[in-house]
N, C-alpha and C. Protein backbone atom coordinates (compact mmCIF):
# COMPACT_ATOMS: atom_id res chain seq x y z
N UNK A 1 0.85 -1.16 0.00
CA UNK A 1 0.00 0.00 0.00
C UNK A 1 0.90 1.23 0.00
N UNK A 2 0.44 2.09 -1.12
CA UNK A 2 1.63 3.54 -1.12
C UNK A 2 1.01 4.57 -0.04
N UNK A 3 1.66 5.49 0.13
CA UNK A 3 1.30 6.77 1.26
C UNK A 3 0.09 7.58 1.01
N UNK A 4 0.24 7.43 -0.36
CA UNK A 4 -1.48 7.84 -0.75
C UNK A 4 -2.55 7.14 0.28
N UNK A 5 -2.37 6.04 -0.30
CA UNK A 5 -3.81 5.09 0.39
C UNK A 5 -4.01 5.03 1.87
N UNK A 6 -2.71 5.29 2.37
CA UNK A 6 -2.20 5.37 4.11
C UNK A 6 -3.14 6.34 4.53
N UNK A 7 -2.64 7.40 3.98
CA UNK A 7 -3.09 8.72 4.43
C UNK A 7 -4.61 8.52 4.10
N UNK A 8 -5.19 8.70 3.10
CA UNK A 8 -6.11 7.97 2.76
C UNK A 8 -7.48 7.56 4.03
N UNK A 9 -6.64 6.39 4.09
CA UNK A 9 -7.61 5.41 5.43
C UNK A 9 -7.33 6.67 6.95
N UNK A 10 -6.25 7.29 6.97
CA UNK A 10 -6.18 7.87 8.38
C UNK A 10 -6.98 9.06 8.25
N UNK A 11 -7.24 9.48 6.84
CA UNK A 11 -8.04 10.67 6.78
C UNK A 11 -9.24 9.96 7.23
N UNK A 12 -9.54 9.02 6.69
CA UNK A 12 -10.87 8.74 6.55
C UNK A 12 -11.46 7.98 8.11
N UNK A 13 -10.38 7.63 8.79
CA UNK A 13 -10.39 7.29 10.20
C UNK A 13 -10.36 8.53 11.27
N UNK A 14 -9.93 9.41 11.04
CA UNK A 14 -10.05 10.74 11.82
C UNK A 14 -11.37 11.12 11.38
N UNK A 15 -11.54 11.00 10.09
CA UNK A 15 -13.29 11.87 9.89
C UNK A 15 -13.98 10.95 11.18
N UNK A 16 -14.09 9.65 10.63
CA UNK A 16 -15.50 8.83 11.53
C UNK A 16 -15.40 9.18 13.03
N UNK A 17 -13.91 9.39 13.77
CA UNK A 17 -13.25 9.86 14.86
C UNK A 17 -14.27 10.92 15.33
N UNK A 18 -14.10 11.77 14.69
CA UNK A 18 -14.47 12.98 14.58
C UNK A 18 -16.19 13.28 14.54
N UNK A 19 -16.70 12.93 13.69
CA UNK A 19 -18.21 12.61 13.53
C UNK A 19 -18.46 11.82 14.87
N UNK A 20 -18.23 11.00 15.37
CA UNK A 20 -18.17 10.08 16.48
C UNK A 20 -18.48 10.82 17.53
N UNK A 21 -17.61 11.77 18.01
CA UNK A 21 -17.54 12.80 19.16
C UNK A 21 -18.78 13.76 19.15
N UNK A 22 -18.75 14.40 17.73
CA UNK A 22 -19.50 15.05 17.53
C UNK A 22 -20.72 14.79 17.74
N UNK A 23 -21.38 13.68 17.05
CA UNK A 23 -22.53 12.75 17.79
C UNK A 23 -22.50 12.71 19.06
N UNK A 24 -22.00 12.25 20.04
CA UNK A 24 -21.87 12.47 21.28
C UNK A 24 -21.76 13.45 22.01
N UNK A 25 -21.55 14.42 21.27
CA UNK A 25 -21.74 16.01 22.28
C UNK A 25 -23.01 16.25 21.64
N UNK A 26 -23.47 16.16 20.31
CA UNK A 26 -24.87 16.40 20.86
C UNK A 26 -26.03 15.94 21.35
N UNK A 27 -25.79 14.77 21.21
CA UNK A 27 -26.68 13.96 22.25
C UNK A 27 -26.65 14.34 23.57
N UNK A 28 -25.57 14.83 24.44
CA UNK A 28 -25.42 15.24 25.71
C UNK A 28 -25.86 16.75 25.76
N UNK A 29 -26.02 17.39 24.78
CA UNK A 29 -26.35 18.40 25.05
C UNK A 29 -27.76 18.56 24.69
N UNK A 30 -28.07 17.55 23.98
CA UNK A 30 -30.11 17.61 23.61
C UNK A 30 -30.45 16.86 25.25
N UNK A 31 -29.58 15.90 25.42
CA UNK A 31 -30.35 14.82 27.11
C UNK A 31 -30.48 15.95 28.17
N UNK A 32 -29.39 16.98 28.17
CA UNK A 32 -29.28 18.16 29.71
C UNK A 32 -30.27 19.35 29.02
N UNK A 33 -30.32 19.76 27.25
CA UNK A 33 -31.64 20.55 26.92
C UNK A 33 -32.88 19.93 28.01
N UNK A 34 -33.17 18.83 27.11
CA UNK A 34 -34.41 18.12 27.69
C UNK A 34 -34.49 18.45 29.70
N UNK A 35 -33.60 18.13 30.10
CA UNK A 35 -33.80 18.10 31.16
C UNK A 35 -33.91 19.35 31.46
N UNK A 36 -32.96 20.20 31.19
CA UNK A 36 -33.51 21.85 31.90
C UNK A 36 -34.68 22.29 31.64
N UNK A 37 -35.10 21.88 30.28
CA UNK A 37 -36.61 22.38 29.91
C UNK A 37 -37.43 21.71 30.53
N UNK A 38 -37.47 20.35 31.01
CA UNK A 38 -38.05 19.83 31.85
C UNK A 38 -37.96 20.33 33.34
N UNK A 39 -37.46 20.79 33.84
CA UNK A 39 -37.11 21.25 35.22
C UNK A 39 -37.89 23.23 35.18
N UNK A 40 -37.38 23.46 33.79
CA UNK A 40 -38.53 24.99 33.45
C UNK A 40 -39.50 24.86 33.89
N UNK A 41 -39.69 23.91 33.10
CA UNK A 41 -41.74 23.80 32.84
C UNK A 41 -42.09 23.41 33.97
N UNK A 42 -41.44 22.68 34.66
CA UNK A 42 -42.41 21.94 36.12
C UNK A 42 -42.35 23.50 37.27
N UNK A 43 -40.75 24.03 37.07
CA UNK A 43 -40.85 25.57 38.15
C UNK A 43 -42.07 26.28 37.73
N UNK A 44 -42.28 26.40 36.23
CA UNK A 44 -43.34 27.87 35.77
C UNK A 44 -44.72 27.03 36.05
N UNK A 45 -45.53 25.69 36.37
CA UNK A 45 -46.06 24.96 36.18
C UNK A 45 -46.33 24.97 37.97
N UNK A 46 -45.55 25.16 38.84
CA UNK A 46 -45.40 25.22 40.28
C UNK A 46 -45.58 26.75 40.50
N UNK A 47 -45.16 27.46 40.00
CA UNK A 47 -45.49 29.22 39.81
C UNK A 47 -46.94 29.17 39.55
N UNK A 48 -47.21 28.62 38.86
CA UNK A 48 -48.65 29.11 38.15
C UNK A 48 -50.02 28.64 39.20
N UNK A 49 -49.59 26.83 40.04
CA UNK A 49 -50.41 26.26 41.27
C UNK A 49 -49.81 27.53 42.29
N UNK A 50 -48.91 27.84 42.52
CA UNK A 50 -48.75 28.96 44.29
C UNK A 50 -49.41 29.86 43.78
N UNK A 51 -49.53 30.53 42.46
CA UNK A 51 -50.19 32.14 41.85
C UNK A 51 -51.62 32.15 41.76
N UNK A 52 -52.28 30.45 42.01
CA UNK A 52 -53.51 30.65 42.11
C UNK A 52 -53.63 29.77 43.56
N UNK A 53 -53.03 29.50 44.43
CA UNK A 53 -53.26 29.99 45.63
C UNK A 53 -53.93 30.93 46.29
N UNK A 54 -52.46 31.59 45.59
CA UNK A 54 -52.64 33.01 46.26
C UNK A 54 -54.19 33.95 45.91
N UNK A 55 -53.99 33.64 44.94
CA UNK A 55 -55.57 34.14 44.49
C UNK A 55 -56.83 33.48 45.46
N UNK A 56 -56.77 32.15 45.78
CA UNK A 56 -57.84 31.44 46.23
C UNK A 56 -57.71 32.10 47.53
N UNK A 57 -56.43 32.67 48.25
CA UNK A 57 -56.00 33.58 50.08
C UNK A 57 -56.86 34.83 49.54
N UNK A 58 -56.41 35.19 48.71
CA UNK A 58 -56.95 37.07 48.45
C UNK A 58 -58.39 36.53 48.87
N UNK A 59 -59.21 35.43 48.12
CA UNK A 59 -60.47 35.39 47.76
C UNK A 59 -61.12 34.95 49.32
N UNK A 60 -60.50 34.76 50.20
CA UNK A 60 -61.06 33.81 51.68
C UNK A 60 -61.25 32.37 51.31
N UNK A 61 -60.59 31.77 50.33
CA UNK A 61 -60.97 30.39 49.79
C UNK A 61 -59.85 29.44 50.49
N UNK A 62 -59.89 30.17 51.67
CA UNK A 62 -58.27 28.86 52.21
C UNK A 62 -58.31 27.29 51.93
N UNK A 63 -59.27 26.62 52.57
CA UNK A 63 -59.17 24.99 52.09
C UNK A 63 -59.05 25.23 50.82
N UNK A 64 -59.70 25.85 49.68
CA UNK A 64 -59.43 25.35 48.35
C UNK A 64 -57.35 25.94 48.59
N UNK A 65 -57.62 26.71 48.63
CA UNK A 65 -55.45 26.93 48.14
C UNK A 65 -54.96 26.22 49.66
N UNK A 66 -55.20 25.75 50.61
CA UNK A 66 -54.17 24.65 51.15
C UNK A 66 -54.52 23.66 50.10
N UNK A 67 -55.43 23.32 49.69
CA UNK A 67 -55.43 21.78 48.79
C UNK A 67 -54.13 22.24 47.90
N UNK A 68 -54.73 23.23 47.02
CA UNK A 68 -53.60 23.22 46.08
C UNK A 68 -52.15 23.85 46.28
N UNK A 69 -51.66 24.14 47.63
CA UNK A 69 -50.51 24.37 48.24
C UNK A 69 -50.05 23.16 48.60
N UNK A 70 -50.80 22.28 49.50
CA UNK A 70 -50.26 20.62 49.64
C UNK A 70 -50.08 20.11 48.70
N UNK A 71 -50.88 20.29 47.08
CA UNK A 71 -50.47 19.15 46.26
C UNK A 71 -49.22 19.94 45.63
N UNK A 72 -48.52 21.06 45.66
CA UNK A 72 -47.31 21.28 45.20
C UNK A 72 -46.39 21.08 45.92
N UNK A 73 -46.55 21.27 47.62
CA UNK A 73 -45.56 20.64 48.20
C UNK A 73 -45.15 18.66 48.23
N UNK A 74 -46.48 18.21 47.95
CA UNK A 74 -46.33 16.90 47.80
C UNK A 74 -45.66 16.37 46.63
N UNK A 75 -45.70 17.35 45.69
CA UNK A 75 -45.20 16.67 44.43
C UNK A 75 -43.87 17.35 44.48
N UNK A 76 -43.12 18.20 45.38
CA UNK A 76 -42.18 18.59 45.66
C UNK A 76 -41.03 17.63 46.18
N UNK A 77 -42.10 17.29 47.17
CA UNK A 77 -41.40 15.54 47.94
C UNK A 77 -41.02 15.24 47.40
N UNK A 78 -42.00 14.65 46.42
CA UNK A 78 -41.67 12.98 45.39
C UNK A 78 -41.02 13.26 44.45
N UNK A 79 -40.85 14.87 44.11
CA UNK A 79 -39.58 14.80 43.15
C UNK A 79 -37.98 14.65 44.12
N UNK A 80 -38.02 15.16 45.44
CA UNK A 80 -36.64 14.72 46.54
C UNK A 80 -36.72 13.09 46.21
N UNK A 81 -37.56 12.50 46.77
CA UNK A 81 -37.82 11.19 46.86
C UNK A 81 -37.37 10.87 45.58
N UNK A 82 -37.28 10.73 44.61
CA UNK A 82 -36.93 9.79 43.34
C UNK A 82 -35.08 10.77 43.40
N UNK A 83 -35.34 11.81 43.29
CA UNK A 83 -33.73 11.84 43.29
C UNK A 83 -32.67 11.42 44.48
N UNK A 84 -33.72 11.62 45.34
CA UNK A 84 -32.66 10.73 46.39
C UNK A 84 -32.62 8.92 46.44
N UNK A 85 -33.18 8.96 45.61
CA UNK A 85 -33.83 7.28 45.58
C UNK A 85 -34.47 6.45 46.98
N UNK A 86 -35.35 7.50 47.11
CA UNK A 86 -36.15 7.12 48.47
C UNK A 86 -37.48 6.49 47.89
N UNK A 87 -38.45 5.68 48.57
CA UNK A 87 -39.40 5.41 48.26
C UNK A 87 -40.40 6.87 48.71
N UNK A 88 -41.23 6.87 47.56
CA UNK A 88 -42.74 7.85 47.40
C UNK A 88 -43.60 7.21 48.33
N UNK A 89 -43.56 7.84 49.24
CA UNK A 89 -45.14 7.90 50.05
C UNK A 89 -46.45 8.02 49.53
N UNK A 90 -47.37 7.83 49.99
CA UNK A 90 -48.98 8.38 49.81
C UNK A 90 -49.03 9.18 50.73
N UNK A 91 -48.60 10.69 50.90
CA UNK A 91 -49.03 11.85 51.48
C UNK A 91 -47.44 12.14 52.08
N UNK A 92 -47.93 13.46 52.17
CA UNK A 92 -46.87 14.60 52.69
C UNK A 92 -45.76 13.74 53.81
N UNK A 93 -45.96 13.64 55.13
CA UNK A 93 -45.74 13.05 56.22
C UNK A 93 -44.62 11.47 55.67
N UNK A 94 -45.71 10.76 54.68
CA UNK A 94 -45.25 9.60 54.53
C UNK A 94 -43.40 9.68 53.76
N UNK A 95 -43.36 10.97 52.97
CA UNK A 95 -42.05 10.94 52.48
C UNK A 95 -40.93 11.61 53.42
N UNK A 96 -41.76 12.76 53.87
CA UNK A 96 -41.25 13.74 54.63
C UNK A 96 -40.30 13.17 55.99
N UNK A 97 -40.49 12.24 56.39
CA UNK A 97 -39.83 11.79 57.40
C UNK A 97 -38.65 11.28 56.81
N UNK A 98 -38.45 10.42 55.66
CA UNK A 98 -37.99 9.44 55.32
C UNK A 98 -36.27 11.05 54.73
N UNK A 99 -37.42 11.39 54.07
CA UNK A 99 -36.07 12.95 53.56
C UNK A 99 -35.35 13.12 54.90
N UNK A 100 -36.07 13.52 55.79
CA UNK A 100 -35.35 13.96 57.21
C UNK A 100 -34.15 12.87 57.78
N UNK A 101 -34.53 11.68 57.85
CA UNK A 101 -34.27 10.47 57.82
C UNK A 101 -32.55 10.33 57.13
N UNK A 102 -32.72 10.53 55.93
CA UNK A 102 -31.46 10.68 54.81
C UNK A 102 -30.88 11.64 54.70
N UNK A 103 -31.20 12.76 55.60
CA UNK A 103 -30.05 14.02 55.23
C UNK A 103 -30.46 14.54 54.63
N UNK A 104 -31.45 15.18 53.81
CA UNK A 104 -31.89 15.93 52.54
C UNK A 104 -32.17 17.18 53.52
N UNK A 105 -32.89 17.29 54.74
CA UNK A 105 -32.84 18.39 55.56
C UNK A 105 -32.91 17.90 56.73
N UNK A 106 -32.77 19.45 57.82
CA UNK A 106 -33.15 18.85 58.96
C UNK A 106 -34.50 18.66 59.45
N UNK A 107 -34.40 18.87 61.08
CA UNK A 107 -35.66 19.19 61.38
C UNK A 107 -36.38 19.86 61.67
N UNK A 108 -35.44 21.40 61.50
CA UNK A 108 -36.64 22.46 61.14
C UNK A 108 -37.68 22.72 59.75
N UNK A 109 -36.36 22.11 58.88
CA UNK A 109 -37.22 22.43 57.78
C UNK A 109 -38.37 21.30 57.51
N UNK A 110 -38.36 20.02 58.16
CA UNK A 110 -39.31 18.99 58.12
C UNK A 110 -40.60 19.99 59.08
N UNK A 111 -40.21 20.42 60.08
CA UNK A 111 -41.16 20.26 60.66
C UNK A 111 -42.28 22.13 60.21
N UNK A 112 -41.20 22.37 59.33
CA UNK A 112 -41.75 23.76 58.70
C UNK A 112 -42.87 23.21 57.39
């Protein structure tokens, strides 16, 4: 084989090299897109349940906005709970200990 053909295959082995990586950075950068936009939408999506809370306090509608204040803190949990790889409770209390439990906080903020 002459130096032509050498060079050749190494060109053509650095391209796929190359394409290779490249594929791989963007895949890592569409998987952490996805995820920040996923982590957006659930904050503006948690903004939008406390903003009509608050509306349901202005209005004297307290049980209705504790309901929908507990179900954002509950789904607050269970998002600790899966990243800490704790088991999900059925209700506030049921995870809440278990966080306290593992270090995620103490016990003021459990018992806040």
């Amino acid at each position: 084989m002459d130096a032509y053909a050498l060079n050749k295959i190494n060109d053509h082995m650095l391209a796929n090299t190359v394409i290779g990586i490249a594929a791989g950075l963007v895949s890592d950068i569409e998987v952490d897109s996805y995820r920040i936009s996923k982590q957006k939408i659930r904050s503006e999506v948690e903004g939008d349940f406390l903003g009509q809370a608050q509306r349901l306090l202005d209005e004297n509608l307290k049980d209705a906005a504790a309901m929908v204040i507990g179900a954002v803190l509950e789904d607050a949990l269970r998002q600790l709970c899966r990243k800490h790889g704790l088991p999900e409770g059925d209700g506030i209390e049921a995870m809440n200990e278990p966080l306290r439990k593992a270090g995620v906080y103490g016990l003021p903020q459990r018992q806040q």
